[in-house]
PDB file of N, CA and C in Angstrom:
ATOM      1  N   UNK A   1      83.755 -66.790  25.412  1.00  0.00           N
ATOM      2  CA  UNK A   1      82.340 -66.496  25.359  1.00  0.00           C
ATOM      3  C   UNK A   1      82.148 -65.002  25.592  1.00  0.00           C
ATOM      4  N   UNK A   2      81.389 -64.272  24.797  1.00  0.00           N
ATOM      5  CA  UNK A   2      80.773 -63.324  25.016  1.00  0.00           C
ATOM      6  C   UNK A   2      79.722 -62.735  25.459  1.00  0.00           C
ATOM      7  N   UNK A   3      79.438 -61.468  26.450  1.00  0.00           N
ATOM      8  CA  UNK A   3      78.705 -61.368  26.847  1.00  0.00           C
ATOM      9  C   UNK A   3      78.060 -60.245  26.936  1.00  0.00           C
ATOM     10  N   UNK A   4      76.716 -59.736  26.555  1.00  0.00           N
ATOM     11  CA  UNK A   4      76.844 -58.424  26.223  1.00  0.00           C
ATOM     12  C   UNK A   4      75.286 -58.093  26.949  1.00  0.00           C
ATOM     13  N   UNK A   5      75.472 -56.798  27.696  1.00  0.00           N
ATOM     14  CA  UNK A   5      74.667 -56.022  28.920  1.00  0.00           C
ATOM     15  C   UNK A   5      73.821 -55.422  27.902  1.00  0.00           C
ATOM     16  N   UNK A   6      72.156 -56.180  28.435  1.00  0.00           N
ATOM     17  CA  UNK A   6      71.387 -55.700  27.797  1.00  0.00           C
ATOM     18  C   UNK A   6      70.105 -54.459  28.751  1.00  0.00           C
ATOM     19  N   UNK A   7      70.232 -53.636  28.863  1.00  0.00           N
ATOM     20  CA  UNK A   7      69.504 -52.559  29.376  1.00  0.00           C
ATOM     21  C   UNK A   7      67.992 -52.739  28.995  1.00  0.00           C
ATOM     22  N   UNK A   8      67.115 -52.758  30.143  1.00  0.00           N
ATOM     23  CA  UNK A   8      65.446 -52.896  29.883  1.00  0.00           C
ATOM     24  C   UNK A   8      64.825 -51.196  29.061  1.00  0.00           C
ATOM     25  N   UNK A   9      64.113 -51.779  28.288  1.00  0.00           N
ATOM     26  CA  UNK A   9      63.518 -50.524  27.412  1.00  0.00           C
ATOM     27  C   UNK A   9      62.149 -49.974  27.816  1.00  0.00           C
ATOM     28  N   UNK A  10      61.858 -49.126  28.611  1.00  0.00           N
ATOM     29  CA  UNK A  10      60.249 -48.968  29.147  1.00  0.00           C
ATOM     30  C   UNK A  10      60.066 -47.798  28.183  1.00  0.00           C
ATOM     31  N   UNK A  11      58.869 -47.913  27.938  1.00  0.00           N
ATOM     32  CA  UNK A  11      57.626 -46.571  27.387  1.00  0.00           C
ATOM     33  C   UNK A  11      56.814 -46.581  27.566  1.00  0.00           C
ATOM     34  N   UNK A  12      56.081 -45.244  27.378  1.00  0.00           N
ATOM     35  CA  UNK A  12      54.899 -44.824  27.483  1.00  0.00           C
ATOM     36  C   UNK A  12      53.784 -45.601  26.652  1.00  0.00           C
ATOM     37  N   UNK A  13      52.334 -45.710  26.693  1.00  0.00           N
ATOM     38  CA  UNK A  13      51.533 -45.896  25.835  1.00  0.00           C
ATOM     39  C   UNK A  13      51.992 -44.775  24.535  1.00  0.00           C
ATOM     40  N   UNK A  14      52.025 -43.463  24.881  1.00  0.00           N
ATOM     41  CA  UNK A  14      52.357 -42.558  23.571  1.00  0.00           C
ATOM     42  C   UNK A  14      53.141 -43.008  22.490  1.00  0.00           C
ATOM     43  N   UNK A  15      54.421 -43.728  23.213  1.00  0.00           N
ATOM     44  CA  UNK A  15      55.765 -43.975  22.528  1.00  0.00           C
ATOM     45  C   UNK A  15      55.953 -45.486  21.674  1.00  0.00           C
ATOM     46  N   UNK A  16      54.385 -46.003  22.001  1.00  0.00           N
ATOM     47  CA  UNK A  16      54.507 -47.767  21.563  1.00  0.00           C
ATOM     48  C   UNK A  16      54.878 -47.592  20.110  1.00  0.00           C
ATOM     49  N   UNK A  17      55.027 -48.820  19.574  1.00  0.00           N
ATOM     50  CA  UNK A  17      55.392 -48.954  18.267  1.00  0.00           C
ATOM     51  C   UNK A  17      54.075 -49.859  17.593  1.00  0.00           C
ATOM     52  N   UNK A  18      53.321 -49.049  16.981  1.00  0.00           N
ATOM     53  CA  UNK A  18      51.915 -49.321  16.290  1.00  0.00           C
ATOM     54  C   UNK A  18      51.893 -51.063  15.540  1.00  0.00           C
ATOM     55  N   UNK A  19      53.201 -51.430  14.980  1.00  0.00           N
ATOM     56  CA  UNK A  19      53.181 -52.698  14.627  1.00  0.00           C
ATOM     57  C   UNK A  19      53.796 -53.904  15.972  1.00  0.00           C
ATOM     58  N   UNK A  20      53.593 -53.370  17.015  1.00  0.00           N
ATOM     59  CA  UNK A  20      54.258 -54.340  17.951  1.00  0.00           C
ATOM     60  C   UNK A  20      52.856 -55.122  18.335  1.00  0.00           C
ATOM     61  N   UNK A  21      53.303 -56.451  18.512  1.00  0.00           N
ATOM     62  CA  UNK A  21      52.158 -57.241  19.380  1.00  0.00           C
ATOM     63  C   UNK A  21      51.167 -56.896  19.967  1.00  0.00           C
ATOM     64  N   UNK A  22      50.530 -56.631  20.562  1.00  0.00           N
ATOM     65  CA  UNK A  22      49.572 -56.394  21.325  1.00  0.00           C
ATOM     66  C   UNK A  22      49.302 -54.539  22.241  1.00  0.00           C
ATOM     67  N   UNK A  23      49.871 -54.430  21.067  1.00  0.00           N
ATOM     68  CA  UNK A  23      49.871 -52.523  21.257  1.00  0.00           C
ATOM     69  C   UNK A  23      48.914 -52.079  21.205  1.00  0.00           C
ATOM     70  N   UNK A  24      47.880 -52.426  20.345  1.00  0.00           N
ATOM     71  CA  UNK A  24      46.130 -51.539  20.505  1.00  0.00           C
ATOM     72  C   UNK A  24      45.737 -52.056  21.817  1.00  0.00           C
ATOM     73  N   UNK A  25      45.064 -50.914  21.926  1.00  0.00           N
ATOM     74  CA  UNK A  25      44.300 -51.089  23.423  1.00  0.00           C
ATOM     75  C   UNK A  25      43.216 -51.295  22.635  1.00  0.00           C
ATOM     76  N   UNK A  26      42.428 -52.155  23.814  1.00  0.00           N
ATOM     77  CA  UNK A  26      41.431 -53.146  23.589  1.00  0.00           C
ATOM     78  C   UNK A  26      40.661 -52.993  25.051  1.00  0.00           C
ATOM     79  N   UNK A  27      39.220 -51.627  24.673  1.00  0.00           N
ATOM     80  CA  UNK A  27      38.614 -52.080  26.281  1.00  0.00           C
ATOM     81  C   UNK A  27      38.005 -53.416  26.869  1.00  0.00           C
ATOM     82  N   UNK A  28      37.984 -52.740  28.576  1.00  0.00           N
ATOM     83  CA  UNK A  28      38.425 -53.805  29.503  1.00  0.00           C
ATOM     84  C   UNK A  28      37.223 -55.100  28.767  1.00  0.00           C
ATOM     85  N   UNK A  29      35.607 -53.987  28.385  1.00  0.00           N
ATOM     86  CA  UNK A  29      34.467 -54.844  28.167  1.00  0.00           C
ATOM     87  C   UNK A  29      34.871 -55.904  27.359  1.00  0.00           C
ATOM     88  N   UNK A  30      35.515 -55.400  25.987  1.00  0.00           N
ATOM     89  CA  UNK A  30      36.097 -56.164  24.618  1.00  0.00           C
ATOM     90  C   UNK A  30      36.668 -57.086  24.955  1.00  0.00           C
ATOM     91  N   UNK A  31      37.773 -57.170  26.330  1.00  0.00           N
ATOM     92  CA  UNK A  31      38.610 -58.466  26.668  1.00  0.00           C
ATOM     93  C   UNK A  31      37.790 -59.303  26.979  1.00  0.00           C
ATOM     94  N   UNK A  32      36.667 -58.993  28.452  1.00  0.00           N
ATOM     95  CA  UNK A  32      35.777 -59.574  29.062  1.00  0.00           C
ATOM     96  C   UNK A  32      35.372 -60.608  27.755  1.00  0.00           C
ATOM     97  N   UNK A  33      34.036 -59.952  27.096  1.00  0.00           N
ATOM     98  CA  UNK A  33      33.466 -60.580  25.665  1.00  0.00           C
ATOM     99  C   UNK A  33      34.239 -61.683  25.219  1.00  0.00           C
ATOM    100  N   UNK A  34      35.633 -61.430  24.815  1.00  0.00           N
ATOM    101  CA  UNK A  34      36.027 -61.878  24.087  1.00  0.00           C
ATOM    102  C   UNK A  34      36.839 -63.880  24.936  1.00  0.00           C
ATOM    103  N   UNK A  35      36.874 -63.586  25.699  1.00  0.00           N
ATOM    104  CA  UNK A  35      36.981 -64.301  27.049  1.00  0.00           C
ATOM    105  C   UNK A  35      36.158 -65.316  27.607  1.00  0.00           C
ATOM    106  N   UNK A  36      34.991 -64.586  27.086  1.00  0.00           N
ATOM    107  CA  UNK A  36      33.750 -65.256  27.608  1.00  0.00           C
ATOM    108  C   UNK A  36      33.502 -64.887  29.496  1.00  0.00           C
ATOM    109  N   UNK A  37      34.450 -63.819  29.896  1.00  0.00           N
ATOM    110  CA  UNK A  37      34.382 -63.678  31.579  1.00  0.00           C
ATOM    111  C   UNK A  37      32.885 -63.122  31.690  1.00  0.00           C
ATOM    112  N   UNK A  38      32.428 -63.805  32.928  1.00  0.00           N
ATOM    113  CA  UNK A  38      31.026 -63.059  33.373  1.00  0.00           C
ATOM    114  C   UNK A  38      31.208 -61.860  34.531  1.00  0.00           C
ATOM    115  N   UNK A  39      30.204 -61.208  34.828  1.00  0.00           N
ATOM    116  CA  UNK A  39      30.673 -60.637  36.169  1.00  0.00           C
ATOM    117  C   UNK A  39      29.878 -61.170  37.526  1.00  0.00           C
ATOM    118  N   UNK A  40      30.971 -60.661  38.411  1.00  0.00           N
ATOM    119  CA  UNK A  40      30.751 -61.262  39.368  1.00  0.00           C
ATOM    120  C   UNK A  40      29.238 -61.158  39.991  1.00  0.00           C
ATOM    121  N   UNK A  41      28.242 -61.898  40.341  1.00  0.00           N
ATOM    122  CA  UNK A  41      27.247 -61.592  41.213  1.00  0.00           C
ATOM    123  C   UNK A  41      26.966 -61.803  42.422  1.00  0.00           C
ATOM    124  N   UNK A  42      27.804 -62.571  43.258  1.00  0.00           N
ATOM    125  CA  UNK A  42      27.700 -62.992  44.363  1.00  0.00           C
ATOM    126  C   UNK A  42      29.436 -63.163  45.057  1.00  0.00           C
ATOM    127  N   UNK A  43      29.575 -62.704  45.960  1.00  0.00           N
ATOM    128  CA  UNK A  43      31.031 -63.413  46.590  1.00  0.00           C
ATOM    129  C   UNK A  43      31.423 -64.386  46.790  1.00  0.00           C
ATOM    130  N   UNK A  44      30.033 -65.251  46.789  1.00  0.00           N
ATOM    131  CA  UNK A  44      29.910 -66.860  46.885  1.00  0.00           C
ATOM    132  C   UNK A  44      30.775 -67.377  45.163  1.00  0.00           C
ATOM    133  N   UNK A  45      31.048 -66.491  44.351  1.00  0.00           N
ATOM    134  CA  UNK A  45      31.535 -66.925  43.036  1.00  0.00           C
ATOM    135  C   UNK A  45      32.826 -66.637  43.119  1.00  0.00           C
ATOM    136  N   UNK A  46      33.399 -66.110  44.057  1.00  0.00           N
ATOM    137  CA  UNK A  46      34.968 -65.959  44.334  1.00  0.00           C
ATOM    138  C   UNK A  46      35.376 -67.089  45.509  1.00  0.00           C
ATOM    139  N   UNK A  47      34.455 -67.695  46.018  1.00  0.00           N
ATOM    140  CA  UNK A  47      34.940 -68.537  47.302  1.00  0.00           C
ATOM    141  C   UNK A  47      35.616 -69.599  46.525  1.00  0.00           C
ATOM    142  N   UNK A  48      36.789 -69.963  47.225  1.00  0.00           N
ATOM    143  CA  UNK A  48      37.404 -71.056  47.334  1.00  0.00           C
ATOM    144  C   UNK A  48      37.473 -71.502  48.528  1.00  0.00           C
ATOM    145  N   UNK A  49      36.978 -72.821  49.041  1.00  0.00           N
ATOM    146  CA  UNK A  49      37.131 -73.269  49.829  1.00  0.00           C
ATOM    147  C   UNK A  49      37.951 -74.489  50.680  1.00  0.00           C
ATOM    148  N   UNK A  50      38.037 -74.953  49.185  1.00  0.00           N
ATOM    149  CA  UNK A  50      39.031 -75.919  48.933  1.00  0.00           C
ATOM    150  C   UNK A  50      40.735 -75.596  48.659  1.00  0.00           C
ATOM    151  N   UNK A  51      40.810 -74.315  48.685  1.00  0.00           N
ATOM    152  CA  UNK A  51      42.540 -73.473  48.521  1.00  0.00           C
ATOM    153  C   UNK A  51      43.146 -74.312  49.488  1.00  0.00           C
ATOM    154  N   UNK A  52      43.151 -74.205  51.189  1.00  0.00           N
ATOM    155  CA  UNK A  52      43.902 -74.771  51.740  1.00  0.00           C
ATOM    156  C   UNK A  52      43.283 -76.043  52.256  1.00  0.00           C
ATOM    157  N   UNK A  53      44.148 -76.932  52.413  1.00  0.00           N
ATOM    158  CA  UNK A  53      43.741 -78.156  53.016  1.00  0.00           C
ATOM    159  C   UNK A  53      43.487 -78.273  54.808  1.00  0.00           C
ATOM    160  N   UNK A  54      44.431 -77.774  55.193  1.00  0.00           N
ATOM    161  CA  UNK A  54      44.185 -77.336  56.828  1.00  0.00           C
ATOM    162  C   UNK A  54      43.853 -76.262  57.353  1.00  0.00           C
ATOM    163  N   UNK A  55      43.743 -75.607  58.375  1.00  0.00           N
ATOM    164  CA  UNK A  55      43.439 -74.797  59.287  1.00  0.00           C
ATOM    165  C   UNK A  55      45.018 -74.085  59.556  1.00  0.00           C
ATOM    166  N   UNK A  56      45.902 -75.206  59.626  1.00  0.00           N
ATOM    167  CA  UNK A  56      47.045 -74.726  59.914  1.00  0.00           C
ATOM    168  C   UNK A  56      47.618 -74.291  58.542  1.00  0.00           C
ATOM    169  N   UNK A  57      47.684 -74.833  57.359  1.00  0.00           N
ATOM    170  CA  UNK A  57      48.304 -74.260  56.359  1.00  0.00           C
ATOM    171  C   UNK A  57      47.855 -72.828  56.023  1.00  0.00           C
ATOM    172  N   UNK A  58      46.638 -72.808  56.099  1.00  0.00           N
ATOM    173  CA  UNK A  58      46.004 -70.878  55.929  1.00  0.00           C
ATOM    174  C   UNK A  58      46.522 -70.136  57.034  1.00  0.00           C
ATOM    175  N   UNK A  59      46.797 -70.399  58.149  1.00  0.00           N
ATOM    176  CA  UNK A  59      47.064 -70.099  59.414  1.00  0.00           C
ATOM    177  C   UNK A  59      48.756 -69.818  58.744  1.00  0.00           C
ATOM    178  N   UNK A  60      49.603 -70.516  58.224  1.00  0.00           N
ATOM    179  CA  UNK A  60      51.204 -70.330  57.810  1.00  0.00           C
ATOM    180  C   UNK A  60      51.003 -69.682  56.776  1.00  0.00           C
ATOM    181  N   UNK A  61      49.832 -69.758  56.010  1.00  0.00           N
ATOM    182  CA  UNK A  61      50.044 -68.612  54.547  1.00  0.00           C
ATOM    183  C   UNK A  61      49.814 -67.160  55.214  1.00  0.00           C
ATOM    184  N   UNK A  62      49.237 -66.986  55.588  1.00  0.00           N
ATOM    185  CA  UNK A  62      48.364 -65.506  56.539  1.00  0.00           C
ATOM    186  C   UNK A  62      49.530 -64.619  57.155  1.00  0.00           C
ATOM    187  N   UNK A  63      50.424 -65.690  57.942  1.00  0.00           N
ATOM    188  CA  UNK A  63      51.394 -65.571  58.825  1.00  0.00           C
ATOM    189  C   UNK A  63      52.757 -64.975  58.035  1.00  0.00           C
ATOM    190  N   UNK A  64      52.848 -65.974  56.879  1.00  0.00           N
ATOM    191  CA  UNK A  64      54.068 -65.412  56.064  1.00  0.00           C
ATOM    192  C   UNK A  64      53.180 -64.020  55.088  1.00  0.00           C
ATOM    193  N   UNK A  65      52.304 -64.036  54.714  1.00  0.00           N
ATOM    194  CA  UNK A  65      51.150 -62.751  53.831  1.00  0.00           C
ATOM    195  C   UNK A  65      51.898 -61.386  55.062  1.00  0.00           C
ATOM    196  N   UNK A  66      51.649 -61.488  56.401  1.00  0.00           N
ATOM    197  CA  UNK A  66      51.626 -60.565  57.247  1.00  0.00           C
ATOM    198  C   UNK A  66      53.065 -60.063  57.624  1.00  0.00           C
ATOM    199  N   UNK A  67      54.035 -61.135  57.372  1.00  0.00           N
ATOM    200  CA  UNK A  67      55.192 -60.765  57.426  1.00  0.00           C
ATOM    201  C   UNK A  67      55.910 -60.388  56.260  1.00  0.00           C
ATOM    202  N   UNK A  68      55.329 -60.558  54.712  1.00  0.00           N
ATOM    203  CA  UNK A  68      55.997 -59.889  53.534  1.00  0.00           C
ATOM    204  C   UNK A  68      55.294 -58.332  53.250  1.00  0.00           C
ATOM    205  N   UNK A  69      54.073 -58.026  53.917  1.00  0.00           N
ATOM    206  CA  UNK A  69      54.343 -56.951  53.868  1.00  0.00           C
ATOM    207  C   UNK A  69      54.488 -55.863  54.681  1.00  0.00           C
ATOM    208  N   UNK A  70      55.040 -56.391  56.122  1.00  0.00           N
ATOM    209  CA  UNK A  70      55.491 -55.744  56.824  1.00  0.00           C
ATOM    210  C   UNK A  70      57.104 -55.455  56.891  1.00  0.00           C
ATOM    211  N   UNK A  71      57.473 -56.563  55.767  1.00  0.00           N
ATOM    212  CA  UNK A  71      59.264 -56.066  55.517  1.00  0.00           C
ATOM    213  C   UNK A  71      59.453 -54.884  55.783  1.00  0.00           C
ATOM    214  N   UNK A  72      60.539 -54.126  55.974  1.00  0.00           N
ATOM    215  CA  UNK A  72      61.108 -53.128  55.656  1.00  0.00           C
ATOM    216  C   UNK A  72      60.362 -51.928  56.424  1.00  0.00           C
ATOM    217  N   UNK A  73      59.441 -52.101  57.151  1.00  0.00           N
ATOM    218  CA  UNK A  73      58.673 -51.296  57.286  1.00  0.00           C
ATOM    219  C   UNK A  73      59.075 -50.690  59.181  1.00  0.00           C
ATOM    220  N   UNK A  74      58.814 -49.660  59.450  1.00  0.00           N
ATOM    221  CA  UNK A  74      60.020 -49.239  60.913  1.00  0.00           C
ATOM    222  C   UNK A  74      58.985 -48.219  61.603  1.00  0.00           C
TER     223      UNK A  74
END
């Protein structure tokens, strides 16, 4: 079997290739529209209240939230 090392290719917006997939930029409004997304008017439209089931499970998400981004950190 063969196996052959494939290296990731990054570029710039400058450098895209005009016939690739989803290469035109498309403003943010145009996505929105096209989406049908509204905007937000109230914070009451971001609540979830129903995310965790316990007190204690938000309490262990929070807990592990507070410890991934304090990794590494001195």
């Amino acid at each position: 079997m063969r196996v052959e090392k494939v290296s990731p290719v990054m570029s710039t917006d400058a450098q895209r290739d005009p016939d690739e997939p989803g290469a035109a930029h498309v403003p943010a409004d145009e996505l929105a529209r096209r989406q049908g997304v509204q905007p937000v008017t109230s914070l009451d439209d971001l609540a979830r209240p129903e995310l965790f089931e316990t007190d204690e499970e938000l309490d262990r998400f929070l807990a592990d939230l507070h410890t991934s981004r304090h990794e590494g950190a001195a």
